[in-house]
Protein backbone atom coordinates (compact mmCIF):
# COMPACT_ATOMS: atom_id res chain seq x y z
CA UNK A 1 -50.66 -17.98 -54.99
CA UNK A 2 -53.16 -16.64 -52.52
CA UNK A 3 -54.58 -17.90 -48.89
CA UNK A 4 -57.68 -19.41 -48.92
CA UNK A 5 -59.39 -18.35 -45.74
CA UNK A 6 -62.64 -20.42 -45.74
CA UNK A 7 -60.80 -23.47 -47.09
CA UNK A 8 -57.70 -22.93 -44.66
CA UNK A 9 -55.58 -23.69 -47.66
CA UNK A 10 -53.31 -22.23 -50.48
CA UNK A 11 -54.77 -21.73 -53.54
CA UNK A 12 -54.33 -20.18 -57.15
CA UNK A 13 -53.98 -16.33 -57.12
CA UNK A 14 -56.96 -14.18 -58.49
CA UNK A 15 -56.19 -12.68 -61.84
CA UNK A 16 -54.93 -8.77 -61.09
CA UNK A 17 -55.18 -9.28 -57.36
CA UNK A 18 -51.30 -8.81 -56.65
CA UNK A 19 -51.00 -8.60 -52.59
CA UNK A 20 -53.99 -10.76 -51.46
CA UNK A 21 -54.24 -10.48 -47.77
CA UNK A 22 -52.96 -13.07 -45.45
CA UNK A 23 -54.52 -14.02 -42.19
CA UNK A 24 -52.33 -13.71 -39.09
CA UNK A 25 -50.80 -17.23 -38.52
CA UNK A 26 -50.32 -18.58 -34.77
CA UNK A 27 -47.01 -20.88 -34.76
CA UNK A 28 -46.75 -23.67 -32.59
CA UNK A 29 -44.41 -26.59 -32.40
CA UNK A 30 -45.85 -29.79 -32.98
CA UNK A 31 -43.47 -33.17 -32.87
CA UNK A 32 -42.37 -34.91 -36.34
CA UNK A 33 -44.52 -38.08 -35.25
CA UNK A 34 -48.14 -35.74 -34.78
CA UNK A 35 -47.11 -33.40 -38.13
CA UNK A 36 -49.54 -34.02 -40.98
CA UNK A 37 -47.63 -34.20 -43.77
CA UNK A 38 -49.71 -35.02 -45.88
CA UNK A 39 -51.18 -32.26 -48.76
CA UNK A 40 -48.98 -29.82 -47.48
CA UNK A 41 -46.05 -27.57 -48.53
CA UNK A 42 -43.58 -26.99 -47.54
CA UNK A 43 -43.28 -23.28 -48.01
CA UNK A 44 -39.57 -22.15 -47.05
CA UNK A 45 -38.88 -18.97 -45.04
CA UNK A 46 -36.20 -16.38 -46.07
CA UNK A 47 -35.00 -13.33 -43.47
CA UNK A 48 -34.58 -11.16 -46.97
CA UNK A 49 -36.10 -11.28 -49.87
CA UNK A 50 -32.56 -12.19 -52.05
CA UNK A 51 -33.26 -15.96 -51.51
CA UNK A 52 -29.36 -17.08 -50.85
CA UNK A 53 -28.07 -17.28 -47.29
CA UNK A 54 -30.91 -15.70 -45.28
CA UNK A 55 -32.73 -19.35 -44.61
CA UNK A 56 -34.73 -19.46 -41.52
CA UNK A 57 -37.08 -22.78 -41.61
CA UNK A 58 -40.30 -24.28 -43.18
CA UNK A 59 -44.19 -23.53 -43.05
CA UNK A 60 -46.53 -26.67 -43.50
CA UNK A 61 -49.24 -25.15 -45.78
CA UNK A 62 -52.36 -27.10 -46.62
CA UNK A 63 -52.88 -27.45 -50.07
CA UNK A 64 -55.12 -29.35 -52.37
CA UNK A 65 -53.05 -29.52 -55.53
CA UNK A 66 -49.65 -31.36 -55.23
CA UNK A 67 -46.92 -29.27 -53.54
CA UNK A 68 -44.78 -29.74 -56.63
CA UNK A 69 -47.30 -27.45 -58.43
CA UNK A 70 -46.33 -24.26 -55.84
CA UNK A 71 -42.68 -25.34 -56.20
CA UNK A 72 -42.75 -25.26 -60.10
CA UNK A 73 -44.81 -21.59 -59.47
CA UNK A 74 -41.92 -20.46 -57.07
């Protein structure tokens, strides 16, 4: 997967692109009841890259494909 900048979204990677770059993200805590949760995923966060007790929390990412798809792609 890649980050689409114009579109603000994640997308499908670019054939032989293999680190696309990724915008700086600002995080800010929003309450459960204002959280659009809708065409997101839920992208979790790891401290490591071994994916086992390291983690942290969640990222809402916007996506227009169903979040199932980037799960499946994991």
């Amino acid at each position: 997967a890649r980050w689409d900048i114009q579109g603000g979204t994640i997308t499908e990677a670019r054939l032989k692109e293999l680190t696309p770059s990724m915008p700086v993200i600002a995080v800010r805590a929003i309450p459960n009841d204002r959280q659009e949760t809708r065409n997101t995923y839920e992208c979790p966060v790891y401290k490591t890259k071994l994916r086992a007790n390291t983690y942290i929390w969640t990222f809402s990412l916007k996506t227009r494909e169903r979040p199932a798809k980037w799960v499946l792609a994991g």
